[in-house]
N, C-alpha and C. Protein backbone atom coordinates (compact mmCIF):
# COMPACT_ATOMS: atom_id res chain seq x y z
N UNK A 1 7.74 -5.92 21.27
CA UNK A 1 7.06 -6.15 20.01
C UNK A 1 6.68 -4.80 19.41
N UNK A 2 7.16 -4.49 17.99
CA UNK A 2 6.56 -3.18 17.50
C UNK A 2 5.29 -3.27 16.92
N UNK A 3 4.62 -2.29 16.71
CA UNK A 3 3.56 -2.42 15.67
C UNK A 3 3.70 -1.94 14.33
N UNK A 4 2.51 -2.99 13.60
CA UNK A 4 2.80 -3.26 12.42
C UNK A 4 2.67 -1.53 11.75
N UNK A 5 3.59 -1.56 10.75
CA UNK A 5 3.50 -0.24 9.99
C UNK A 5 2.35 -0.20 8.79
N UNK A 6 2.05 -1.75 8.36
CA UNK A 6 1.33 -2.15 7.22
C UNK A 6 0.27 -2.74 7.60
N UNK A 7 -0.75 -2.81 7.22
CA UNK A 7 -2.14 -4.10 8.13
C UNK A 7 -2.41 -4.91 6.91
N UNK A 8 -2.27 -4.63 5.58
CA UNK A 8 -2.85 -5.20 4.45
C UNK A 8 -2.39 -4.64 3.12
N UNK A 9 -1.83 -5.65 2.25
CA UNK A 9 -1.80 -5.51 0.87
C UNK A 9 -2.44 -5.68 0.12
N UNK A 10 -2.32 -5.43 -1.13
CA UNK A 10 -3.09 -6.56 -2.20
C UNK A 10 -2.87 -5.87 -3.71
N UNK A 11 -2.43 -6.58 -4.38
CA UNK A 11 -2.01 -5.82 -6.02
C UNK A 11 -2.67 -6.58 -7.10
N UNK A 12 -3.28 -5.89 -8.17
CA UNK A 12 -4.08 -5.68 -9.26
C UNK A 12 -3.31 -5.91 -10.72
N UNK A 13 -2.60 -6.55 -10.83
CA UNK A 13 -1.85 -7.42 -11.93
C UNK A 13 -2.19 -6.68 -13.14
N UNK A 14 -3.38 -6.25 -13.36
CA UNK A 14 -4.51 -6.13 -14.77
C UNK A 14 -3.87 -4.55 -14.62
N UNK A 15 -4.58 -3.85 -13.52
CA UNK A 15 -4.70 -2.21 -13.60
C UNK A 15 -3.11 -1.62 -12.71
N UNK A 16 -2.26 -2.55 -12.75
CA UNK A 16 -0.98 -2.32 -11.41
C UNK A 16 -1.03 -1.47 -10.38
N UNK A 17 -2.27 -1.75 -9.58
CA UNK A 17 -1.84 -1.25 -8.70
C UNK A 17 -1.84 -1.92 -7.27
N UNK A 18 -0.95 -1.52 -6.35
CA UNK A 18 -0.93 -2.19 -5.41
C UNK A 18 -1.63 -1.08 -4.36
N UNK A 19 -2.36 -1.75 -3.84
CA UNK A 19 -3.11 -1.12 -1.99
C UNK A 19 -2.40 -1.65 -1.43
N UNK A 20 -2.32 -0.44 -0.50
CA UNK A 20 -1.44 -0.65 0.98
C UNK A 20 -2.11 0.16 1.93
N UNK A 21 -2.74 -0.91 2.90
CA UNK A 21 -4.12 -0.31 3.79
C UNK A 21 -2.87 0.16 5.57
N UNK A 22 -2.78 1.13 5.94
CA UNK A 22 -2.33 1.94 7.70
C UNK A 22 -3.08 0.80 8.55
N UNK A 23 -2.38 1.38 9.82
CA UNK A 23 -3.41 1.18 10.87
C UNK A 23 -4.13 1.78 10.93
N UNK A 24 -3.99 2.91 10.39
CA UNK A 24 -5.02 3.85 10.82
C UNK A 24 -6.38 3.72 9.65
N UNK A 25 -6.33 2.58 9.18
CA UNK A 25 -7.46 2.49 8.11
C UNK A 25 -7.89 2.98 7.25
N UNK A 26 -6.76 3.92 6.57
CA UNK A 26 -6.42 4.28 5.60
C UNK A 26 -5.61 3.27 4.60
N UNK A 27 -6.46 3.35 2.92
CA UNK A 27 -5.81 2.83 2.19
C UNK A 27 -5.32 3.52 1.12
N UNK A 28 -3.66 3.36 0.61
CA UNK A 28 -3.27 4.05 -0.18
C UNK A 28 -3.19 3.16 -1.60
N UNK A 29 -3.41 3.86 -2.56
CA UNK A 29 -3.24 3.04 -3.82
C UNK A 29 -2.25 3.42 -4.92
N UNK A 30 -1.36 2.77 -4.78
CA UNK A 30 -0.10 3.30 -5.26
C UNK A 30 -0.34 2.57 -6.99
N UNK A 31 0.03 3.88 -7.95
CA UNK A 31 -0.49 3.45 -9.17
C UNK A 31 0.82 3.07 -10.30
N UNK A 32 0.82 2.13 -11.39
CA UNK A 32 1.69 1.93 -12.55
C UNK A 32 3.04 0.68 -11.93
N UNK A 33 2.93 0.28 -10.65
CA UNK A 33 3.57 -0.67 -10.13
C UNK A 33 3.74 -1.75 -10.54
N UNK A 34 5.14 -1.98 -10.98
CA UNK A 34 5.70 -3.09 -12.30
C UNK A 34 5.11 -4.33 -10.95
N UNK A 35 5.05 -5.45 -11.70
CA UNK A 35 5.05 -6.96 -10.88
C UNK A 35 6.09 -7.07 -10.36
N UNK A 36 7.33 -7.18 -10.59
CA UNK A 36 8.43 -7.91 -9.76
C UNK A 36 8.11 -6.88 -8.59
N UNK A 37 8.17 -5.15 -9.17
CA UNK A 37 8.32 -4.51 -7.60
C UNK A 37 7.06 -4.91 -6.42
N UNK A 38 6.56 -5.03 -7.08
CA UNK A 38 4.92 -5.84 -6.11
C UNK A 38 5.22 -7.03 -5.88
N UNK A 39 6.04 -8.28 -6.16
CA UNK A 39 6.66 -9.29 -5.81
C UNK A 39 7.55 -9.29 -4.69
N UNK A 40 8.15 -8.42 -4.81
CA UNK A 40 9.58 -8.00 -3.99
C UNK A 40 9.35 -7.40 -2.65
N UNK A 41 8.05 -6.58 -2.45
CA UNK A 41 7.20 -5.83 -1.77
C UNK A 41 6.67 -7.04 -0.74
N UNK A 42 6.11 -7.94 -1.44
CA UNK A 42 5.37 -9.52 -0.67
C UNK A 42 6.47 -10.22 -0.01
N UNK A 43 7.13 -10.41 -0.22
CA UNK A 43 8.34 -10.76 0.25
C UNK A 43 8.95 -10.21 1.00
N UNK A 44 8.95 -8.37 1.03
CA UNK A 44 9.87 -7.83 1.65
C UNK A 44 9.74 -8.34 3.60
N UNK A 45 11.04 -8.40 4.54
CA UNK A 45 10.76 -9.06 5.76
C UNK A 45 10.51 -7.74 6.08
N UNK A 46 10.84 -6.07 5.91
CA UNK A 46 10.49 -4.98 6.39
C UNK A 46 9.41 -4.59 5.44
N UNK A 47 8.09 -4.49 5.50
CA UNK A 47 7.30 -3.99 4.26
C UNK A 47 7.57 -2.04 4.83
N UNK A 48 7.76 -2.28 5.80
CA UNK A 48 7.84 -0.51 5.65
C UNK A 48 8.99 0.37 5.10
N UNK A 49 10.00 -0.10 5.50
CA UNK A 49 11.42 -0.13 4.83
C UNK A 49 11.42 -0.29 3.63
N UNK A 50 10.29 -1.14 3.42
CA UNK A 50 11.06 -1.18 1.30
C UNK A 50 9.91 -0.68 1.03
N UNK A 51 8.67 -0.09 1.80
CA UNK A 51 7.44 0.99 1.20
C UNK A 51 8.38 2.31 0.83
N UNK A 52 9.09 2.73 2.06
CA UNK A 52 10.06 3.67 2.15
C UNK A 52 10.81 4.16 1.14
N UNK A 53 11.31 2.90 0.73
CA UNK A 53 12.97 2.85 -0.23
C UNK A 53 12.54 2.88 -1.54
N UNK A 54 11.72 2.07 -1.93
CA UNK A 54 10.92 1.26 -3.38
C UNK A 54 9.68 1.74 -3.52
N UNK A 55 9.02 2.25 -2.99
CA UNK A 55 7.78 2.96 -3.48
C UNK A 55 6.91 3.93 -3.05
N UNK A 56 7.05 4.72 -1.74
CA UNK A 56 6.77 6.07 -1.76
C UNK A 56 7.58 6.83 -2.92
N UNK A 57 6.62 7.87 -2.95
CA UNK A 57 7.53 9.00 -3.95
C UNK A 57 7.72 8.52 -4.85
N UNK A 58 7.95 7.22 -5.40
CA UNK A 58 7.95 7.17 -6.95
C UNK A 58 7.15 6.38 -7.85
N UNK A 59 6.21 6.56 -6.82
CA UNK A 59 4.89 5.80 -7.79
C UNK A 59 3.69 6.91 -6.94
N UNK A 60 2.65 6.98 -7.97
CA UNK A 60 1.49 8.00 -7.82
C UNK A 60 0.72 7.60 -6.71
N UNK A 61 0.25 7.97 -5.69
CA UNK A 61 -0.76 7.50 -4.58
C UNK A 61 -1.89 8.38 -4.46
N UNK A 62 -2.64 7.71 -4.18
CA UNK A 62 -4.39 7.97 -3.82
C UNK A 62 -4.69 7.22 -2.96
N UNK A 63 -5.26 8.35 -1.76
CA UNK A 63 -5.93 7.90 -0.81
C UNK A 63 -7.31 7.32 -0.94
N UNK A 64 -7.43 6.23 -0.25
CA UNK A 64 -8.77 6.02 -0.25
C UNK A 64 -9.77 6.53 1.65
N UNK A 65 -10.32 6.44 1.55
CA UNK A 65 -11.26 6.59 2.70
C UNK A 65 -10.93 5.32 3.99
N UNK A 66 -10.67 5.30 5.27
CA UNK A 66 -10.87 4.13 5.79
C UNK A 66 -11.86 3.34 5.69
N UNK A 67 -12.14 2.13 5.68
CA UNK A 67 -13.74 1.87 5.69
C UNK A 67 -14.61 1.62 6.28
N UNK A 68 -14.60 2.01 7.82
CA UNK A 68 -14.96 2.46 9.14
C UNK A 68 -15.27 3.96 9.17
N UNK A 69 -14.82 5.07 8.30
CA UNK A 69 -15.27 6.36 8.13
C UNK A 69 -16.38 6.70 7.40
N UNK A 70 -16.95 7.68 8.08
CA UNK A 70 -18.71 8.17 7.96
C UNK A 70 -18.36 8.59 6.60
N UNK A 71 -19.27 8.51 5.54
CA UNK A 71 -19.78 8.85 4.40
C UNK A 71 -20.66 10.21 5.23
N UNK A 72 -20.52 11.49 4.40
CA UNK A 72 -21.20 12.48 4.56
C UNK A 72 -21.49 12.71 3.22
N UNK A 73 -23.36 13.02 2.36
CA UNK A 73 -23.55 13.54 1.98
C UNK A 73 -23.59 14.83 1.02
């Protein structure tokens, strides 16, 4: 059994963007992401493979913080 490359999605219809949360509890927020490609993404049977192919690198990303990580001041 491998482990998962993805733990969690979720896309923003209004502002397009889709989150795509690591294992490592990191979430990335990939920005300007048409619907079908966020459709196609939900569907995909490899989500890492078509993160890979279809949307690293050509859509803008921002990290977010895990949300288990210390807030420092």
């Amino acid at each position: 059994m491998t482990k998962p490359t993805i733990t969690a999605t979720s896309y923003d219809s209004t502002s397009r963007t889709l989150k795509v949360t690591y294992p490592s509890g990191v979430t990335y927020c990939y920005a300007k992401v048409p619907a079908h490609v966020a459709a196609a993404f939900g569907r995909a049977e490899s989500k890492g493979m078509f993160m890979g192919k279809y949307i690293r690198g050509k859509y803008e990303a921002t990290p977010q913080p895990a949300a288990n990580s210390e807030v420092t001041p």
